[in-house]
C-alpha atoms as a PDB file:
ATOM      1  CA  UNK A   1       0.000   0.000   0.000  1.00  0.00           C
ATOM      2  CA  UNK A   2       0.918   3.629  -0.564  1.00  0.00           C
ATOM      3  CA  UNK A   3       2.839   5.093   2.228  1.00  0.00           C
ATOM      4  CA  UNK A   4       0.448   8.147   2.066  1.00  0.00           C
ATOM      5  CA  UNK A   5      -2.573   5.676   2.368  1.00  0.00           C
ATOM      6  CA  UNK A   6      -1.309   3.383   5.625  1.00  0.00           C
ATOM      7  CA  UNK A   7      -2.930   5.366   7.904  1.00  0.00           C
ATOM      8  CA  UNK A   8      -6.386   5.153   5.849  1.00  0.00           C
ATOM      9  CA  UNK A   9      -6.907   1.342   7.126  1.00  0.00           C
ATOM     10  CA  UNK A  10      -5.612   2.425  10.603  1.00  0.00           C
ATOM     11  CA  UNK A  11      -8.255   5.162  10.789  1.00  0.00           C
ATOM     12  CA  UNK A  12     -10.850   3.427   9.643  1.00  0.00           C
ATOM     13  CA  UNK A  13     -10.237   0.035  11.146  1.00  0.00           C
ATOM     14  CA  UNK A  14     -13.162  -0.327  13.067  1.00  0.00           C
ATOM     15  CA  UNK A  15     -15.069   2.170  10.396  1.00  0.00           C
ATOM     16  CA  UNK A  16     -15.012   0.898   6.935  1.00  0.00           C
ATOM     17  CA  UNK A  17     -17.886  -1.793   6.358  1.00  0.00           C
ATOM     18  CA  UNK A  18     -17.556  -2.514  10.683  1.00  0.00           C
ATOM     19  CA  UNK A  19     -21.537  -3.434  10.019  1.00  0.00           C
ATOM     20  CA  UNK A  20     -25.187  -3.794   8.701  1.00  0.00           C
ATOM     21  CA  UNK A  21     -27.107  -1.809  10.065  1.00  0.00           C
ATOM     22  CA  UNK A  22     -31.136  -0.694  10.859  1.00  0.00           C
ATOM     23  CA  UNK A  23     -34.071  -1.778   9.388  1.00  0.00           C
ATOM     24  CA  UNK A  24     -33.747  -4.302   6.094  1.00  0.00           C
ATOM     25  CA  UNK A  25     -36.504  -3.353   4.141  1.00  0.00           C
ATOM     26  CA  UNK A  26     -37.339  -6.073   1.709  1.00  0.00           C
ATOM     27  CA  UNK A  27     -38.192  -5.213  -2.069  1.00  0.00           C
ATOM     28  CA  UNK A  28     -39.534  -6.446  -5.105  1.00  0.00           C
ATOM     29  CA  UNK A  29     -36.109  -7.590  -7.623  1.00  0.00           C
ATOM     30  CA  UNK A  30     -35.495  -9.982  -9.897  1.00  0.00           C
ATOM     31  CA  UNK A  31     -34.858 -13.563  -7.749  1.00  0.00           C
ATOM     32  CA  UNK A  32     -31.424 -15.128  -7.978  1.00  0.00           C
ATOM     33  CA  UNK A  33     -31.226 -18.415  -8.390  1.00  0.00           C
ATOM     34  CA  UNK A  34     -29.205 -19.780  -5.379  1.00  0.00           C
ATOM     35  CA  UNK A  35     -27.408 -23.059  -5.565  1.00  0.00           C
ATOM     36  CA  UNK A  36     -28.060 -25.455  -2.790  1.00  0.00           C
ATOM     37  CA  UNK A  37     -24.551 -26.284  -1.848  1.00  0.00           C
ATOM     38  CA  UNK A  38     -24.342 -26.015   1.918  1.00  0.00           C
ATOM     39  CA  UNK A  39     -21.797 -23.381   1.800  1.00  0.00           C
ATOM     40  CA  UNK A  40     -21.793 -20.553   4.394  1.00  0.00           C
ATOM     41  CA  UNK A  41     -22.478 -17.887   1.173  1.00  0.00           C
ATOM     42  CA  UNK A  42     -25.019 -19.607  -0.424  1.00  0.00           C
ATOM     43  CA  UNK A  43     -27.146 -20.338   2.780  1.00  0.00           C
ATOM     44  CA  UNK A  44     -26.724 -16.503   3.829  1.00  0.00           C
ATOM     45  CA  UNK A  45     -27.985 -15.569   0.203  1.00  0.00           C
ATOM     46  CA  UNK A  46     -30.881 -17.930   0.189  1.00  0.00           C
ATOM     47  CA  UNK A  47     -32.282 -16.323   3.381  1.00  0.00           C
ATOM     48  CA  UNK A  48     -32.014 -12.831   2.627  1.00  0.00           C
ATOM     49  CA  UNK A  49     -34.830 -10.914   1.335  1.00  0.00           C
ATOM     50  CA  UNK A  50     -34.088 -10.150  -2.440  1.00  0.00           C
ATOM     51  CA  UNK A  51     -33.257  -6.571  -1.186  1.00  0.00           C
ATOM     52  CA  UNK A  52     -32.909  -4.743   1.257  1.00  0.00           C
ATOM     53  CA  UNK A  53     -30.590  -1.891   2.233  1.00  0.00           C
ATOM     54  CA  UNK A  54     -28.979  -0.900   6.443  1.00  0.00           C
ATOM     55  CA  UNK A  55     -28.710   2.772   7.964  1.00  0.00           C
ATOM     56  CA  UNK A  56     -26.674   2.643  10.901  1.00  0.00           C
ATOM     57  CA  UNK A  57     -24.796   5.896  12.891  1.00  0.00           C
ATOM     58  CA  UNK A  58     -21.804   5.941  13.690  1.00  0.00           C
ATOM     59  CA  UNK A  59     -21.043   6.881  17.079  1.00  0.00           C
ATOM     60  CA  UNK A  60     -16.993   7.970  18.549  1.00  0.00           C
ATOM     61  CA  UNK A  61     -16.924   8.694  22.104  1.00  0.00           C
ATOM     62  CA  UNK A  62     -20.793   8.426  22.497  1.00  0.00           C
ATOM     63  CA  UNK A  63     -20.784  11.648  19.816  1.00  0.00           C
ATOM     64  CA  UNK A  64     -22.591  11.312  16.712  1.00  0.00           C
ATOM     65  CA  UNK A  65     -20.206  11.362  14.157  1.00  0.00           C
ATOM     66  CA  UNK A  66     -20.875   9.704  10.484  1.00  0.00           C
ATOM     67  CA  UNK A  67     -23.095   6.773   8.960  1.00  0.00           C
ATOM     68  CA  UNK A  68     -23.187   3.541   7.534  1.00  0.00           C
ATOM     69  CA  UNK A  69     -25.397   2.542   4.989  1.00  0.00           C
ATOM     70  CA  UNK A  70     -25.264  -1.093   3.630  1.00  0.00           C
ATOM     71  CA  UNK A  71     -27.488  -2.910   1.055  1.00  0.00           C
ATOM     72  CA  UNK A  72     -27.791  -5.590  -1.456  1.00  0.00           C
ATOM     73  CA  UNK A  73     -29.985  -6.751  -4.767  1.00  0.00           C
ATOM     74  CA  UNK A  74     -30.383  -9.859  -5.889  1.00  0.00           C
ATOM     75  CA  UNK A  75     -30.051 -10.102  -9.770  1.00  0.00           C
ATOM     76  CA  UNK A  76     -30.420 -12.884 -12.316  1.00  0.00           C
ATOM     77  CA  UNK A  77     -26.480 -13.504 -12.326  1.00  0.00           C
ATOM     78  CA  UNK A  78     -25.734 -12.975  -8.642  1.00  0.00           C
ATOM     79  CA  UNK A  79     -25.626 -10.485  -5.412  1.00  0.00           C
ATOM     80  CA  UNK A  80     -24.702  -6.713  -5.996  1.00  0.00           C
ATOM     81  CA  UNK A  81     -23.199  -5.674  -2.250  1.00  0.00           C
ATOM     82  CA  UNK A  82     -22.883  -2.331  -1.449  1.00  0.00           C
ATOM     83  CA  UNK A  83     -21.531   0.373   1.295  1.00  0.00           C
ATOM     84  CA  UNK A  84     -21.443   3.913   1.644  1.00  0.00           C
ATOM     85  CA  UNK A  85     -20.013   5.310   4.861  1.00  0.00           C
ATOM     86  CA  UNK A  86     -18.670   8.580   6.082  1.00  0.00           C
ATOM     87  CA  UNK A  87     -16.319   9.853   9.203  1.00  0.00           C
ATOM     88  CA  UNK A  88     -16.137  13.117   9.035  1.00  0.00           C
ATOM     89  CA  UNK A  89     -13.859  14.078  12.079  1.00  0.00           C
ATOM     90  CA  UNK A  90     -11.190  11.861   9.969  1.00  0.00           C
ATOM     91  CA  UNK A  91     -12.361  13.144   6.546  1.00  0.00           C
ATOM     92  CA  UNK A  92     -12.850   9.793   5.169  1.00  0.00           C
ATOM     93  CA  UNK A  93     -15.556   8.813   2.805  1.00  0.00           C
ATOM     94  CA  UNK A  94     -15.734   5.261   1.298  1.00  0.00           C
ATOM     95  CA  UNK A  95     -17.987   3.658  -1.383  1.00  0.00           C
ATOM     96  CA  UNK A  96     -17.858   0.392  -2.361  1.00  0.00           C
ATOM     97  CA  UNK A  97     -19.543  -1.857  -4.562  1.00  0.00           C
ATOM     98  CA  UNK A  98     -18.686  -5.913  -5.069  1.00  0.00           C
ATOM     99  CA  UNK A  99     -20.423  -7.959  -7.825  1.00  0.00           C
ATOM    100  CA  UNK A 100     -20.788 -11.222  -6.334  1.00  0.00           C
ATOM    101  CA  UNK A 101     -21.993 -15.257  -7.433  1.00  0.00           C
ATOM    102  CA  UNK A 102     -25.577 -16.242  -6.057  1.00  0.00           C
ATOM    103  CA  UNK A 103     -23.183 -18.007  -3.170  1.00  0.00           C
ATOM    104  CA  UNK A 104     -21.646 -14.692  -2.193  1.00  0.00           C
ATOM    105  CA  UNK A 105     -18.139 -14.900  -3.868  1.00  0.00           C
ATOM    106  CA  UNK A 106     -16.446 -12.657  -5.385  1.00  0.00           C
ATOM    107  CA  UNK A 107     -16.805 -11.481  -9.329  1.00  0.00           C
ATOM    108  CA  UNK A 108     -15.796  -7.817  -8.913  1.00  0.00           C
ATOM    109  CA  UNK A 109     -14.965  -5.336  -6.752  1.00  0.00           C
ATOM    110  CA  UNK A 110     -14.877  -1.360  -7.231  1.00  0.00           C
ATOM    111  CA  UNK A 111     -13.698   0.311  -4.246  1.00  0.00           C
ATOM    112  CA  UNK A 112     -13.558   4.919  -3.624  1.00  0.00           C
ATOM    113  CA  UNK A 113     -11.869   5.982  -0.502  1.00  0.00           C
ATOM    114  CA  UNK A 114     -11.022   9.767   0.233  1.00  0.00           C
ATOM    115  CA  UNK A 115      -9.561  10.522   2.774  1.00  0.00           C
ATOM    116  CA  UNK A 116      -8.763  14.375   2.926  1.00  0.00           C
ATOM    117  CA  UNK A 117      -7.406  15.882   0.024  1.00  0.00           C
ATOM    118  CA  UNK A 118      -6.107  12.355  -1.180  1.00  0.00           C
ATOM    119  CA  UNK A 119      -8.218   9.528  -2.282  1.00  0.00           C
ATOM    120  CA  UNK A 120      -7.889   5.475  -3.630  1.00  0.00           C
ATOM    121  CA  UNK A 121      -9.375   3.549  -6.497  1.00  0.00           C
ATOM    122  CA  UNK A 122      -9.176   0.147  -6.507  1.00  0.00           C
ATOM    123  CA  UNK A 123     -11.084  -2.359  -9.324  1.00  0.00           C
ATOM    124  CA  UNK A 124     -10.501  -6.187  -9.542  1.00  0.00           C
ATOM    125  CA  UNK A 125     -11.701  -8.724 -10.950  1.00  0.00           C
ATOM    126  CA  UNK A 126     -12.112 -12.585 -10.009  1.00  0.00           C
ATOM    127  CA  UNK A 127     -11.112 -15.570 -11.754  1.00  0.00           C
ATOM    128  CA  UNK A 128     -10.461 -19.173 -11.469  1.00  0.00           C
ATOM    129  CA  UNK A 129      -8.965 -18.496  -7.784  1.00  0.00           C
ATOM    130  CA  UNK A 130      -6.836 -15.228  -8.886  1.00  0.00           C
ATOM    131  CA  UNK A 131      -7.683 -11.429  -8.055  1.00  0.00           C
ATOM    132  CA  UNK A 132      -6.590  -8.853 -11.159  1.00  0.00           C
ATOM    133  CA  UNK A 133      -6.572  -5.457 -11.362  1.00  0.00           C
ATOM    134  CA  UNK A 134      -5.036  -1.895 -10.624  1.00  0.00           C
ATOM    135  CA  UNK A 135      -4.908   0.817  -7.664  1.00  0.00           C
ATOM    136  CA  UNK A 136      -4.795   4.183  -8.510  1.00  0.00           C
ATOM    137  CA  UNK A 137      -3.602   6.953  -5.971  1.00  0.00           C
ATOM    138  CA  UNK A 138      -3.977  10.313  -5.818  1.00  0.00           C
ATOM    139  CA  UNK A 139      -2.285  12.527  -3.158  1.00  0.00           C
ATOM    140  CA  UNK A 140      -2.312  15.708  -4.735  1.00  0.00           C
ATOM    141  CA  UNK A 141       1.679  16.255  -4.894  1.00  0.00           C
ATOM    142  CA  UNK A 142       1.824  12.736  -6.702  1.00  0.00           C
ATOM    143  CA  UNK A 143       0.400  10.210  -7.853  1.00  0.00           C
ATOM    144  CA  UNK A 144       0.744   6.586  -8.077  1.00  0.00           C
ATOM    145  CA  UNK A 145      -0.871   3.420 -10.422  1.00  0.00           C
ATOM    146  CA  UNK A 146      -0.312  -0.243  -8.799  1.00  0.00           C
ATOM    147  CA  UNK A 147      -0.871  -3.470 -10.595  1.00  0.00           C
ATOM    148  CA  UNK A 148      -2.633  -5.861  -8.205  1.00  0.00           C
ATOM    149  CA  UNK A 149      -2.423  -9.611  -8.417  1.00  0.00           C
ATOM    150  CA  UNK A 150      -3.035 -12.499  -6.098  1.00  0.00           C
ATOM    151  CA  UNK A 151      -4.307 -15.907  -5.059  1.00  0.00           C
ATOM    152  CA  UNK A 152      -8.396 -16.265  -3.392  1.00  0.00           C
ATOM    153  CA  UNK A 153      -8.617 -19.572  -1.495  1.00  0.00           C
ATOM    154  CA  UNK A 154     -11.742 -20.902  -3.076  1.00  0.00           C
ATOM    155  CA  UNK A 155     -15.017 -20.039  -0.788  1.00  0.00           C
ATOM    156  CA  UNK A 156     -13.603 -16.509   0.300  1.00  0.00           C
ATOM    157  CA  UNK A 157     -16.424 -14.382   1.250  1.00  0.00           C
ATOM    158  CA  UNK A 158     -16.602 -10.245   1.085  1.00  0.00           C
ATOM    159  CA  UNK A 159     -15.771  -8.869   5.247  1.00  0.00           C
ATOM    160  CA  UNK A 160     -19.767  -7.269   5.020  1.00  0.00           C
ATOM    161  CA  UNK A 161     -21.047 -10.647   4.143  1.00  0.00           C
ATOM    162  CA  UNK A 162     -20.641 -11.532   8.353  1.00  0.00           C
ATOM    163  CA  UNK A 163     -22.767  -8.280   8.985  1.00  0.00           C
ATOM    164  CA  UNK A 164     -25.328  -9.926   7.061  1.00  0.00           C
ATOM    165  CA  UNK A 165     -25.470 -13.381   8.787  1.00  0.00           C
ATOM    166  CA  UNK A 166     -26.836 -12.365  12.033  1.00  0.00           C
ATOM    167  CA  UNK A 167     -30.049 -11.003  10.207  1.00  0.00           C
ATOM    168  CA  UNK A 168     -30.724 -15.015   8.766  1.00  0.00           C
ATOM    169  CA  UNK A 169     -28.794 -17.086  11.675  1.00  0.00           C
ATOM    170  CA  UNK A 170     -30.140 -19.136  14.100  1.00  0.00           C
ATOM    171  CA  UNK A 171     -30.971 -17.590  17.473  1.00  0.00           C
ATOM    172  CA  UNK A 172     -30.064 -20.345  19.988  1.00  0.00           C
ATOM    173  CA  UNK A 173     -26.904 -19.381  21.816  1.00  0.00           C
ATOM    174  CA  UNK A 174     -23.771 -21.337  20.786  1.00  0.00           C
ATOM    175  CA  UNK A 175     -25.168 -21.093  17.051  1.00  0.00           C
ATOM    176  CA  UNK A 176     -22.159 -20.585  14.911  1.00  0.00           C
ATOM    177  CA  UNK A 177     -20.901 -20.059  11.441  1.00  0.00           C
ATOM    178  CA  UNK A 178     -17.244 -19.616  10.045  1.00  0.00           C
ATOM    179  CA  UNK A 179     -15.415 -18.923   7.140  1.00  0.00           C
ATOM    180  CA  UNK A 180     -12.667 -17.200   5.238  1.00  0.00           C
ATOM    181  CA  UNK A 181     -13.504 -13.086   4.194  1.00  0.00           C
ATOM    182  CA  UNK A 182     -11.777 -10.453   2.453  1.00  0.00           C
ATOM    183  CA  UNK A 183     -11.502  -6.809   2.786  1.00  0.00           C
ATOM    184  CA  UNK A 184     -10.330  -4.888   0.118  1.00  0.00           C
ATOM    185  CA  UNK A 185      -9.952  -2.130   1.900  1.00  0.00           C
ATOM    186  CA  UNK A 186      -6.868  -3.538   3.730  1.00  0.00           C
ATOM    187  CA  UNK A 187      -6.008  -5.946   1.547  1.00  0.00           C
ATOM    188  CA  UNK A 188      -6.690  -8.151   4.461  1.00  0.00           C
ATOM    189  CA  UNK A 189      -7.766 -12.018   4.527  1.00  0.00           C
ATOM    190  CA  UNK A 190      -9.266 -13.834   8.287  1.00  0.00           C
ATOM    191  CA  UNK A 191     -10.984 -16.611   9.154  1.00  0.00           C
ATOM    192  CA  UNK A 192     -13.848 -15.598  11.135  1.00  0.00           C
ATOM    193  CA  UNK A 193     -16.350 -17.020  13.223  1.00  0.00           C
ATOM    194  CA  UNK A 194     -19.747 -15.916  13.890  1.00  0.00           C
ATOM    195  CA  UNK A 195     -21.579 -16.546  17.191  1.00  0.00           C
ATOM    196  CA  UNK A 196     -25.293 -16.309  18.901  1.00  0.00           C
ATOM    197  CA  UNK A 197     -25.058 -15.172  22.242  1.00  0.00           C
ATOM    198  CA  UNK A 198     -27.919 -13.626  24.602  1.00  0.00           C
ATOM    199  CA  UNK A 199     -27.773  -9.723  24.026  1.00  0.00           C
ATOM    200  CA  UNK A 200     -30.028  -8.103  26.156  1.00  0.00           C
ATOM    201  CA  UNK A 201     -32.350  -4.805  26.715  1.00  0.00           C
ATOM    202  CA  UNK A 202     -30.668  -2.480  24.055  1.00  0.00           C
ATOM    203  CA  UNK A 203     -31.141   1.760  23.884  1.00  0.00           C
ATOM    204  CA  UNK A 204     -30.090   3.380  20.759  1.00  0.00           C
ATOM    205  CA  UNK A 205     -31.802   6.832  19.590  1.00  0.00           C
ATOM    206  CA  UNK A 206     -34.008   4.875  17.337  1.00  0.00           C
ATOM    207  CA  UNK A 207     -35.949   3.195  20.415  1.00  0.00           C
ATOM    208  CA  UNK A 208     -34.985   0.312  22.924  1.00  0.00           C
ATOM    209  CA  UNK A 209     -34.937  -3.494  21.590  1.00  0.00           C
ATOM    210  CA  UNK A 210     -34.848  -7.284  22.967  1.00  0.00           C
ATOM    211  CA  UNK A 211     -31.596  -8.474  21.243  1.00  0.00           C
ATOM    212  CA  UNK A 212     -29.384 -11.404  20.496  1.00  0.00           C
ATOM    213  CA  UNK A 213     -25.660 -10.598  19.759  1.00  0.00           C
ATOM    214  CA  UNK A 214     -23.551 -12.321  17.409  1.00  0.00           C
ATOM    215  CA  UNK A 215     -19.941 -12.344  18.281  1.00  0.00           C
ATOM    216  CA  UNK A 216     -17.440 -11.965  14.918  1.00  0.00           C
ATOM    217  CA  UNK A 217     -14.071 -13.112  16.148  1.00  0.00           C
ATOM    218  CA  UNK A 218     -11.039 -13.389  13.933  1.00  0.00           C
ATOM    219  CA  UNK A 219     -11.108 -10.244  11.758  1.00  0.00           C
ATOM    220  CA  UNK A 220      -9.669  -7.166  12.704  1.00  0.00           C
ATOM    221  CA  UNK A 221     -11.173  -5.260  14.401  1.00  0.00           C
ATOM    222  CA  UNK A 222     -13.670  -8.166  16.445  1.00  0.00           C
ATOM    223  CA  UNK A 223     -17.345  -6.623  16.560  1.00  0.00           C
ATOM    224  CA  UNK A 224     -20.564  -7.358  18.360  1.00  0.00           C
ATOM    225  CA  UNK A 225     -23.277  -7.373  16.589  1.00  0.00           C
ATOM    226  CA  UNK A 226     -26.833  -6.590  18.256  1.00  0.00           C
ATOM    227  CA  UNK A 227     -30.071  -8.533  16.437  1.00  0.00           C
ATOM    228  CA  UNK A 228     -33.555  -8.051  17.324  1.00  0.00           C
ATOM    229  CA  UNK A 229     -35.602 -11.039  18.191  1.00  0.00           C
ATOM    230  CA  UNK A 230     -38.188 -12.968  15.449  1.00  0.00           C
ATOM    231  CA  UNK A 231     -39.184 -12.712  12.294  1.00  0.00           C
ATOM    232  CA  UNK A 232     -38.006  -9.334   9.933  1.00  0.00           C
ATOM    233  CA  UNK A 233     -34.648  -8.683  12.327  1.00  0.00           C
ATOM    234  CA  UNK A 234     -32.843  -5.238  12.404  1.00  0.00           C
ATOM    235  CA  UNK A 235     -29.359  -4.424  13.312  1.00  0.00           C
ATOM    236  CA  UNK A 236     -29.208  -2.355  15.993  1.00  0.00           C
ATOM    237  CA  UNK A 237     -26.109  -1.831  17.471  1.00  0.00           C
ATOM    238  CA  UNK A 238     -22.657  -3.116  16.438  1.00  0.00           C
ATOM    239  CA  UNK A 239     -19.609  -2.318  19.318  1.00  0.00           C
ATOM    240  CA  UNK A 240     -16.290  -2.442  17.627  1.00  0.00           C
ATOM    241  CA  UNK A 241     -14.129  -4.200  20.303  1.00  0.00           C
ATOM    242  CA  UNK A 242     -11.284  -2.471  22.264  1.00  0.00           C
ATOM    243  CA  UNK A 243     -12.471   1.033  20.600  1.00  0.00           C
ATOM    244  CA  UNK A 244     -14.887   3.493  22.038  1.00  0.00           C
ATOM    245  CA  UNK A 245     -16.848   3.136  19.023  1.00  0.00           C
ATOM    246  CA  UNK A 246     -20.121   2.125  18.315  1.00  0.00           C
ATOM    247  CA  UNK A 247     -22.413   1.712  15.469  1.00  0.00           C
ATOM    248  CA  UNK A 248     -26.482   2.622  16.473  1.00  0.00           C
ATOM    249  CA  UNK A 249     -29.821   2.526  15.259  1.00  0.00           C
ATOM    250  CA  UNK A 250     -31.239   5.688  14.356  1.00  0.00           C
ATOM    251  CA  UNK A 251     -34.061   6.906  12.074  1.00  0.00           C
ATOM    252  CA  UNK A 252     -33.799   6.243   8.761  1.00  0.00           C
ATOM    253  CA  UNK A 253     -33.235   9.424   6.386  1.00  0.00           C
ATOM    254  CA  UNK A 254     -35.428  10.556   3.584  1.00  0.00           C
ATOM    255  CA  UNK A 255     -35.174   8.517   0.781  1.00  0.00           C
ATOM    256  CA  UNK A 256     -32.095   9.563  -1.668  1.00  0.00           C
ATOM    257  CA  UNK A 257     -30.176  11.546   0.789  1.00  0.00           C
END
């Protein structure tokens, strides 16, 4: 990476695509046709609504500061994931879109992150187990094209795909899933594991819920992940683990803003 863009995974590490967030709102889109394999990915995808779309706040200290907002569409040829989040008090603003199978792996990924008065484009593509493509820099006093090229253990999963999972897991505590993600961001590959624990009486500024919370261990940063109870779940809190961060439910904006 950059030297002028280390600090952007540092800054963001328990920012950039830490969750899913409030309220998935299912709507009408064209079904994808899911194989039954028994993989992690295509058992997430089967369960999901065929779209639906997460506001979350983002929350530094207990102070307001930013948003999350993560949704997907299911399509004839796959999954279309995508995240659009904001920091302000670090100037940072990421959008990121991944073109994925109907079992949740990857096809393509276009990644945007600014960060001040520099920013990051990354594109790659996915084939027969290999990652292609290029990442362009731009820090104002220079700039900087990288090839990128590397190996994808088959069944590697994007990082937002275990935000997902507690909306469609089981709520019995011990309930667990794991698997191998990647996040593009910082070029970074785990093997996570995601498990159903009790969760409690929850307050956020959107109202107080009876949660489960799903534990994601492995990844960096580790996250908590705060479920309602029964049928048409909602995100509503996500801690990011050894920061004073937190990720909270809060009204949903007007449409398009």
């Amino acid at each position: 990476m950059h030297r002028l863009f280390q600090p952007f995974s540092r800054a963001v590490a328990g920012f950039a695509l830490a969750g899913a967030a409030l309220l998935a709102q299912p709507m009408s889109a064209v079904q994808a046709q899911v194989p039954v394999d028994g993989s992690v990915g295509a058992r997430t995808a089967s369960a999901l609504a065929d779209r639906g779309e997460f506001f979350l706040g983002l929350f530094n200290g207990g102070e307001r500061d930013g948003f999350m907002r993560l949704g997907w569409i299911k399509t004839e040829d796959g999954v279309i994931l995508y995240d659009r989040s904001m920091m302000p008090s670090a100037e940072v603003y990421e959008t990121l879109a991944f073109n994925l199978t109907p079992s949740l792996e990857f096809d393509r990924v276009h990644l945007q992150f600014h960060r001040g008065m520099s920013y990051m484009v990354l594109n790659l593509e996915f084939t027969d187990g290999r990652a292609t493509g290029s990442r362009f820099i731009d820090a104002v006093e220079e700039t900087e094209t990288q090839p990128v090229d590397f190996n994808v253990p088959d069944g590697t999963l994007p990082r937002p795909v275990a935000f997902l999972m507690p909306l469609v897991m089981g709520e019995a505590e011990g309930t667990a899933e794991s698997f191998h993600w990647y996040g593009p961001l910082g070029n970074a590959f785990a093997d996570v594991t995601v498990t159903a624990y009790p969760g409690g009486e929850i307050s956020t500024p959107a109202g107080d819920f009876d949660t489960i919370r799903y534990e994601i261990r492995g990844g960096s940063p580790d996250n908590d992940v705060y479920v309602t109870r029964g049928d048409n779940r909602r995100v509503v809190r996500i801690d990011v683990v050894g920061q004073d961060m937190q990720f909270l439910a809060v009204p949903m904006p007007a449409s398009g803003s």
